[in-house]
Protein backbone atom coordinates (compact mmCIF):
# COMPACT_ATOMS: atom_id res chain seq x y z
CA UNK A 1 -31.01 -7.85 -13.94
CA UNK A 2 -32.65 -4.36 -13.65
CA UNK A 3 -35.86 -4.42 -11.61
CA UNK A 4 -38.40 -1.60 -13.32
CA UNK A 5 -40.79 -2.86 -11.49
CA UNK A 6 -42.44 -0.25 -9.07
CA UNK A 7 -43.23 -1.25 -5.88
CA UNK A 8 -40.50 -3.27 -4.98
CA UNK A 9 -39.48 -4.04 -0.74
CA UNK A 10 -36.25 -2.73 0.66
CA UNK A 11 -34.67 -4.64 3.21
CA UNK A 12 -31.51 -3.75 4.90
CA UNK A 13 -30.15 -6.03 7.41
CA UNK A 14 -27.18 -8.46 7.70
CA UNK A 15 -26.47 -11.40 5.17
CA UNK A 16 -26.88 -13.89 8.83
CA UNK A 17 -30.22 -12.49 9.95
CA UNK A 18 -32.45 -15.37 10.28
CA UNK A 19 -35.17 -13.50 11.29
CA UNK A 20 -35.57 -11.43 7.97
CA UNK A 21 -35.53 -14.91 6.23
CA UNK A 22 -38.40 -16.24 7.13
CA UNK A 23 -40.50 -13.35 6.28
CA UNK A 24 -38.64 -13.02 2.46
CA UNK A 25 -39.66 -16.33 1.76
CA UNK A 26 -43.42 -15.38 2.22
CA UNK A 27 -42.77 -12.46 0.33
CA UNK A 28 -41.14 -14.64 -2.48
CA UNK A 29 -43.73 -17.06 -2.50
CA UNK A 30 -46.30 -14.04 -3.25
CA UNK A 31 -43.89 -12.60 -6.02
CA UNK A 32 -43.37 -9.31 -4.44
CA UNK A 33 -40.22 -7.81 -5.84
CA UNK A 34 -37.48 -7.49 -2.95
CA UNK A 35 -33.85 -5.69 -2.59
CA UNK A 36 -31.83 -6.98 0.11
CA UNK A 37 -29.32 -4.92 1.20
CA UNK A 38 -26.50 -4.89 3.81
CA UNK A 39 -25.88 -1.05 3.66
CA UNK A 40 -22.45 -1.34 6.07
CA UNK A 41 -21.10 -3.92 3.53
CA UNK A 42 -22.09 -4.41 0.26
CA UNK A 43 -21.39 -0.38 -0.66
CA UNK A 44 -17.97 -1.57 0.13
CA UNK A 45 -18.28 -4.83 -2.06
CA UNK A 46 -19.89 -3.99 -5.23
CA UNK A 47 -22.78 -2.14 -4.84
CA UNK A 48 -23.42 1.64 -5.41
CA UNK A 49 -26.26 4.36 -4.23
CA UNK A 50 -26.75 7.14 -5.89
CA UNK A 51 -29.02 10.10 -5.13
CA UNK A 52 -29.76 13.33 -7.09
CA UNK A 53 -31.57 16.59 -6.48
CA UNK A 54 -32.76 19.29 -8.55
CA UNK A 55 -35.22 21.98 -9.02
CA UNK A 56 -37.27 18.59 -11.02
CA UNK A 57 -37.44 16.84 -8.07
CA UNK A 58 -35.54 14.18 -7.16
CA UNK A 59 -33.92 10.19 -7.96
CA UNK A 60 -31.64 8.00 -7.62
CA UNK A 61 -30.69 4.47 -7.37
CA UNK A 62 -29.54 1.60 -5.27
CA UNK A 63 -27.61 -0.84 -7.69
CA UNK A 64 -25.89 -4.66 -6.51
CA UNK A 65 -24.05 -6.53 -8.74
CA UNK A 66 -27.83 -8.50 -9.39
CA UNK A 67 -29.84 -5.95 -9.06
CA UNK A 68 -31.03 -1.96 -9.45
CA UNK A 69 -33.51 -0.55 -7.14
CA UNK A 70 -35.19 3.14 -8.61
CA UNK A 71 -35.38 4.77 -5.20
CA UNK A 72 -38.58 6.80 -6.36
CA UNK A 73 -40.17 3.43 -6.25
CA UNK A 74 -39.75 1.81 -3.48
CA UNK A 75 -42.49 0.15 -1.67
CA UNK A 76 -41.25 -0.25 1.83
CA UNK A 77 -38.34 -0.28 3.71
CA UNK A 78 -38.00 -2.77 6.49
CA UNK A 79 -35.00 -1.59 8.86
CA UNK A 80 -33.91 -4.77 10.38
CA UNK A 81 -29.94 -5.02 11.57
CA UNK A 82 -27.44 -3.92 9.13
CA UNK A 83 -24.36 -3.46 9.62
CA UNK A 84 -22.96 -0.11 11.44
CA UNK A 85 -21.64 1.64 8.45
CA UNK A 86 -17.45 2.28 8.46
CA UNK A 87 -14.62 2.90 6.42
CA UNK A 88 -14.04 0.29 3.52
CA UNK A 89 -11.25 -2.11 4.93
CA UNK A 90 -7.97 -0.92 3.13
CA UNK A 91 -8.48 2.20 5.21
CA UNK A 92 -7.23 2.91 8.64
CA UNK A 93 -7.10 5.26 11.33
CA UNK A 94 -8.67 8.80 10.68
CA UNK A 95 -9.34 8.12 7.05
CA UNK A 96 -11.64 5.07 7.90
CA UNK A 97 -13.13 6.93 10.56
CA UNK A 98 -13.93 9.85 8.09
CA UNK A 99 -15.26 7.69 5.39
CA UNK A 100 -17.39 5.75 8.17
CA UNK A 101 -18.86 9.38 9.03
CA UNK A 102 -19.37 10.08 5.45
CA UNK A 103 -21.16 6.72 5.21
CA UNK A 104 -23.29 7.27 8.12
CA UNK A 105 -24.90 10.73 7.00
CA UNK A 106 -24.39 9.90 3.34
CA UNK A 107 -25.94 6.38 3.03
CA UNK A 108 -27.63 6.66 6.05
CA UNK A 109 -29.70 9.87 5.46
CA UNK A 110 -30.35 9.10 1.44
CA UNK A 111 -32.11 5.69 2.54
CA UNK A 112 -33.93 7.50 5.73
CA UNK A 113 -35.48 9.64 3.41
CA UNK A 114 -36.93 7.75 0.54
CA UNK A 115 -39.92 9.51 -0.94
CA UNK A 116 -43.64 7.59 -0.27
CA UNK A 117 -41.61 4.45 1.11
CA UNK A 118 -43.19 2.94 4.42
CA UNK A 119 -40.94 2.09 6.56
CA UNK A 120 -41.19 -1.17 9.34
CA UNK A 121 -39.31 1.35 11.44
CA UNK A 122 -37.92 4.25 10.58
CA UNK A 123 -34.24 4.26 11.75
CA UNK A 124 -35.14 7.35 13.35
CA UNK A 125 -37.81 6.56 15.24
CA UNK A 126 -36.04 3.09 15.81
CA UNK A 127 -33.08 4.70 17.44
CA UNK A 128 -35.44 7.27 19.05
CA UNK A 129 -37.15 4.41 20.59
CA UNK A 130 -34.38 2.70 21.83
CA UNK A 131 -33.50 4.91 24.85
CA UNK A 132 -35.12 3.79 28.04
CA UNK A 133 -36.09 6.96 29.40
CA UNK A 134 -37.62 7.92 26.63
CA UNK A 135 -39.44 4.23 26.51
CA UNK A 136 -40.66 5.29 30.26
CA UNK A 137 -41.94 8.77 29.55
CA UNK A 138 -44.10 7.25 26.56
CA UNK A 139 -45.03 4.46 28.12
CA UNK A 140 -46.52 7.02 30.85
CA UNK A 141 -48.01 9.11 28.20
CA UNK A 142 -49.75 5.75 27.29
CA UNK A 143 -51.54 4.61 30.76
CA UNK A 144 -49.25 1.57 30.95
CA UNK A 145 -48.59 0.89 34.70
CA UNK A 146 -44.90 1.05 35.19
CA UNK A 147 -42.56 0.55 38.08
CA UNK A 148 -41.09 3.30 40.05
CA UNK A 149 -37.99 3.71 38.61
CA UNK A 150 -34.70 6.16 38.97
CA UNK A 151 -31.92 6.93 36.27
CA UNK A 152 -28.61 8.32 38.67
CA UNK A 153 -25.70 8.71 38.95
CA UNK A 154 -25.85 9.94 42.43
CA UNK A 155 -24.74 7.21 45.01
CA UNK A 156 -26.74 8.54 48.04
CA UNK A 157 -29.58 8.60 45.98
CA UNK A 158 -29.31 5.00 44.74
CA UNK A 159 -28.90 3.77 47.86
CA UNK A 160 -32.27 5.33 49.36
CA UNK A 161 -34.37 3.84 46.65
CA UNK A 162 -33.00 0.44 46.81
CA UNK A 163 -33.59 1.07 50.86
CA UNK A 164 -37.27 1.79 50.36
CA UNK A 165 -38.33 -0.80 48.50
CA UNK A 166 -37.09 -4.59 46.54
CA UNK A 167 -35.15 -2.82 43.40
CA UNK A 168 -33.24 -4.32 40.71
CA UNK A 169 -30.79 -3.12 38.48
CA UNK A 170 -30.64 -3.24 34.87
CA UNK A 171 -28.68 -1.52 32.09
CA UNK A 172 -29.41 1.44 29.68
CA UNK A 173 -27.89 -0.54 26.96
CA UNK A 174 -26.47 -4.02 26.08
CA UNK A 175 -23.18 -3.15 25.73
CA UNK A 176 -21.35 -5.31 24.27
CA UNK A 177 -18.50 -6.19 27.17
CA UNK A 178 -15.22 -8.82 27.87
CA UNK A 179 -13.92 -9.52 31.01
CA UNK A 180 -9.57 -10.20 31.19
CA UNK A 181 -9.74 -13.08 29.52
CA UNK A 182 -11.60 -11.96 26.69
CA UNK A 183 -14.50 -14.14 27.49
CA UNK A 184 -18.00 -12.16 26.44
CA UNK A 185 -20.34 -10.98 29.58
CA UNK A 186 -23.66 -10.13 29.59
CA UNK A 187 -25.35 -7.94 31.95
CA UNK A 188 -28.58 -9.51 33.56
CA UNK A 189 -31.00 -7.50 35.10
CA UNK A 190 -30.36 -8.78 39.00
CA UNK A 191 -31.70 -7.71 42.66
CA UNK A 192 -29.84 -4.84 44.21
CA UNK A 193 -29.41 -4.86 47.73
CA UNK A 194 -28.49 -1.06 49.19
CA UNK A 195 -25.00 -2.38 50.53
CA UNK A 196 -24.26 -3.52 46.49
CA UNK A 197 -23.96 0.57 45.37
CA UNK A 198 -20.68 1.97 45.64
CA UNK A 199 -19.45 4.93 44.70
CA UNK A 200 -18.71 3.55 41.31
CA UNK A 201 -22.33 4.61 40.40
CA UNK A 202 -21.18 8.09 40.02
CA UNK A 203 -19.32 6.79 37.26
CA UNK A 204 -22.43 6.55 34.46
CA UNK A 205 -25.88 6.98 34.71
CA UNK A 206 -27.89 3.53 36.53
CA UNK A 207 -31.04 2.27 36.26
CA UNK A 208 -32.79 0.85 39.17
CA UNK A 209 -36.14 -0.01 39.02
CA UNK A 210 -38.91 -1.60 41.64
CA UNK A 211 -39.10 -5.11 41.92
CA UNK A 212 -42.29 -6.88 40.57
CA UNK A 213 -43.40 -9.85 41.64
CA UNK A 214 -44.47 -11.11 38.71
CA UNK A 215 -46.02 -14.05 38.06
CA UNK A 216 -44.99 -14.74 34.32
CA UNK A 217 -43.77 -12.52 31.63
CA UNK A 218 -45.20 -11.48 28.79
CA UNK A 219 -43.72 -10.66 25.45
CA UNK A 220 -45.95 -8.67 22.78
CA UNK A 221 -44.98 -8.48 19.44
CA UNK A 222 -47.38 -5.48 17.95
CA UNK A 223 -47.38 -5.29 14.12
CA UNK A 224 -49.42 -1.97 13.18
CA UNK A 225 -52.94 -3.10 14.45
CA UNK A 226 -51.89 -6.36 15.12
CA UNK A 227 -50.90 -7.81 18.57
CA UNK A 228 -49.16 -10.88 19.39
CA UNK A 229 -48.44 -11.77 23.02
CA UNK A 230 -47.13 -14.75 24.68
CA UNK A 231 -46.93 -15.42 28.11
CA UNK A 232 -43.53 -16.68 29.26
CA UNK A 233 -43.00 -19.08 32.14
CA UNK A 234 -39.35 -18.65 33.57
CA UNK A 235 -37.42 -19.47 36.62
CA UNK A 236 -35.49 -16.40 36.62
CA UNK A 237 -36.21 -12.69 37.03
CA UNK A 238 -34.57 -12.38 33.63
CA UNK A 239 -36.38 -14.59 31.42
CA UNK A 240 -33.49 -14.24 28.66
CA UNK A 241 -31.07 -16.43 31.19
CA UNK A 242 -31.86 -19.62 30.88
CA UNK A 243 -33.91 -19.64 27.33
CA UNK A 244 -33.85 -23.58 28.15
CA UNK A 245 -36.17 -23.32 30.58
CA UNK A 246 -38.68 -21.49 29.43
CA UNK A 247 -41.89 -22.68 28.29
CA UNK A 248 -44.92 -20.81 25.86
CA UNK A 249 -48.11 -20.68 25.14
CA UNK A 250 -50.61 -17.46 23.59
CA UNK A 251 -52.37 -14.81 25.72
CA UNK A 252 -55.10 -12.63 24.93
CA UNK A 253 -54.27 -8.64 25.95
CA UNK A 254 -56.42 -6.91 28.31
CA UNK A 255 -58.49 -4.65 26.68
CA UNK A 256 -56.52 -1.32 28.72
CA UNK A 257 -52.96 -2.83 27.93
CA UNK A 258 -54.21 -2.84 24.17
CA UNK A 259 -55.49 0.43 24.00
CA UNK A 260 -51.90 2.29 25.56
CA UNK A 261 -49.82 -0.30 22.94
CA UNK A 262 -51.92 1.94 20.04
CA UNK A 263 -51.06 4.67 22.41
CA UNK A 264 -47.44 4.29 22.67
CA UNK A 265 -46.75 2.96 18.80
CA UNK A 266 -48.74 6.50 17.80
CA UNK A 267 -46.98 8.41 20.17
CA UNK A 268 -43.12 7.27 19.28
CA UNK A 269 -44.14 6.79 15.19
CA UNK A 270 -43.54 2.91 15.34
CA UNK A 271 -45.23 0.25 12.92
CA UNK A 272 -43.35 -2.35 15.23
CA UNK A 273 -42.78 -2.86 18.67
CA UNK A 274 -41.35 -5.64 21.03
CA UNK A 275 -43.05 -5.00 24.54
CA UNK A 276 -42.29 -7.06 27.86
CA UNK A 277 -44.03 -6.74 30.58
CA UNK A 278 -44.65 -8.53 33.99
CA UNK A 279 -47.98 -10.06 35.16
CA UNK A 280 -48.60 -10.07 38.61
CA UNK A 281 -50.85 -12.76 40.39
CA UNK A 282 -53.96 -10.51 40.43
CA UNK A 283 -53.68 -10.17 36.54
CA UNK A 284 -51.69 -6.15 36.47
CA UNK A 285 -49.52 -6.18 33.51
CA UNK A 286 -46.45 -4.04 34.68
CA UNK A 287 -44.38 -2.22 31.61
CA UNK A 288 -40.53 -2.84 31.24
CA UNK A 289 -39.37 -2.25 27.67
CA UNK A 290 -40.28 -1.88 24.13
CA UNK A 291 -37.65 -2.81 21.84
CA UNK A 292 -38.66 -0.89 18.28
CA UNK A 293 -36.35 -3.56 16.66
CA UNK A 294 -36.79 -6.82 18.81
CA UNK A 295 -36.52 -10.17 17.84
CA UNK A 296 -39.46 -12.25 17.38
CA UNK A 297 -38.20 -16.02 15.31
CA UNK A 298 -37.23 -17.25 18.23
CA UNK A 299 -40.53 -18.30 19.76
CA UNK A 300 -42.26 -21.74 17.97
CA UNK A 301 -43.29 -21.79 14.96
CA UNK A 302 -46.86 -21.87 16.08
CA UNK A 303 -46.24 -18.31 17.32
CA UNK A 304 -43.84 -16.71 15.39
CA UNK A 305 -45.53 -17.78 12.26
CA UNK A 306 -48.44 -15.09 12.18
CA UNK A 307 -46.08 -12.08 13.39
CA UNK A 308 -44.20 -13.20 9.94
CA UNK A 309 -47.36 -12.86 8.19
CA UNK A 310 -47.70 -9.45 9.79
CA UNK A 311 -44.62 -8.22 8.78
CA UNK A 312 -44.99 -9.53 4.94
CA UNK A 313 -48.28 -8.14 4.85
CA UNK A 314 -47.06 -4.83 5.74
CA UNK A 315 -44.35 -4.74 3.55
CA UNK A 316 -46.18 -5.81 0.78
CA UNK A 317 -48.94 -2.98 1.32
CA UNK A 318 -46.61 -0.42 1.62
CA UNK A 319 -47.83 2.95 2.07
CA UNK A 320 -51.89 1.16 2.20
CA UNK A 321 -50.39 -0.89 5.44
């Protein structure tokens, strides 16, 4: 089937992402025309891009054995989690790795750079905002209040800020890591007490960060104009733990933490943002992170449901979002 049809959503993520699912099946219920893509497999299984440019302009096409998506109409693009493009799988050693670098700027930069497409985030300005010290700086730039924090790889100078005040650690990235047995860890973000830091710490760069204490968490889910935040009651000082034991229930934002969220989405270029943050007992609302890609189908249905709605809506307005 050829889709001719302008206007029609691409969506690039994994064929197991739940999360896209739910907001595809509002978008098929309102019959607009959608391309699902996983560009780190299925341009190894079938399907073909194509771009061309000349002193016309330029076009091209995504094609899958079921469909053909005109790349000079395309809608939106929603970024979600596709696979990390590589070398098709009868390759090996420096040939895959050269094909997987081909794919990367190849694939990569044609569907970064469709023309009028609106895109629910730019891989860019996903990846952009992915790095914490970058998430800091803006989040400065916005008026959010945020902990003290350090980024080292200095020992000595670990140690004195854990000395001064309660710090925690947590890491620049979720590295994916296996201990000997090949079991699967994950890093937590955890108390650091000054006589923890070794000299390992000279090793890679650390972050350690002031301990709030925080009353509950908050997670906001900001879609363009739209903000979503629910206040999460947990146990532990990493909320993520024990997912068991958490319970829910909607927030409304302060009227300040609202205005730096605008502040912060204009300032890094994001339509989408995942923001934590801890509340203390007298009601401050202390920035951690903003995930430009985070998760949101997780929470109930209650309160995932109009982030989903969000999302569609965008997607479906395109370049009018």
């Amino acid at each position: 089937m050829t889709d001719d049809r302008p206007g029609a959503v691409l969506v690039l993520t994994n064929s197991l992402d739940a999360t896209a699912d739910v907001v595809l099946r509002i978008l098929a219920e309102r019959r607009v025309p959608v391309v699902r893509v996983d560009s780190g497999v299925d341009l190894h299984n079938g399907a073909s891009l194509t771009a061309r440019y000349e002193t016309d302009g330029r076009r091209g096409a995504l094609v899958t054995p079921t469909r053909a998506l005109d790349l000079q109409h395309v809608r939106s693009v929603w970024w979600r989690r596709p696979t990390a493009y590589g070398g098709p799988a009868e390759l090996g050693g420096q040939d895959a790795q050269f094909a997987g670098s081909q794919m990367f700027w190849g694939v990569g930069g044609i569907l970064a750079s469709l023309p009028r497409a609106h895109y629910v985030n730019h891989p860019w300005q996903i990846r952009n905002g992915e790095y914490k010290p970058a998430q800091l700086a803006a989040a400065l730039r916005a008026g959010f209040l945020v902990p003290e924090t350090v980024i080292t790889m200095d020992p000595a100078e670990a140690r004195q800020f854990c000395t001064e005040r309660p710090a925690v650690y947590k890491p620049l990235w979720n590295t994916p890591y296996r201990d000997t047995d090949d079991k699967a860890q994950q890093v937590w973000v955890r108390e650091v007490n000054p006589t923890d830091i070794t000299d390992a710490v000279s090793l890679c760069p650390h972050l350690f960060q002031t301990k709030v204490e925080k009353s509950f968490d908050v997670r906001l889910t900001a879609v363009g104009a739209q903000l979503f935040a629910t206040r999460i009651t947990s146990p532990e000082l990493d909320w993520r733990r024990q997912q068991d034991l958490l319970s829910y229930e909607p927030i409304s934002v302060p009227n300040t933490v609202a205005a730096s969220v605008a502040g912060y989405l204009t300032d890094m270029a994001l339509v989408f943002g995942a923001f934590d943050f801890a509340v203390t007992s007298s009601g401050s609302w202390y920035f951690l992170e903003c995930n430009p890609n985070g998760q949101w189908a997780w929470l109930p249905s209650a309160l995932s449901d109009p982030i989903a709605l969000a999302l569609a809506d965008q997607l479906e307005k395109g370049p009018n979002a």
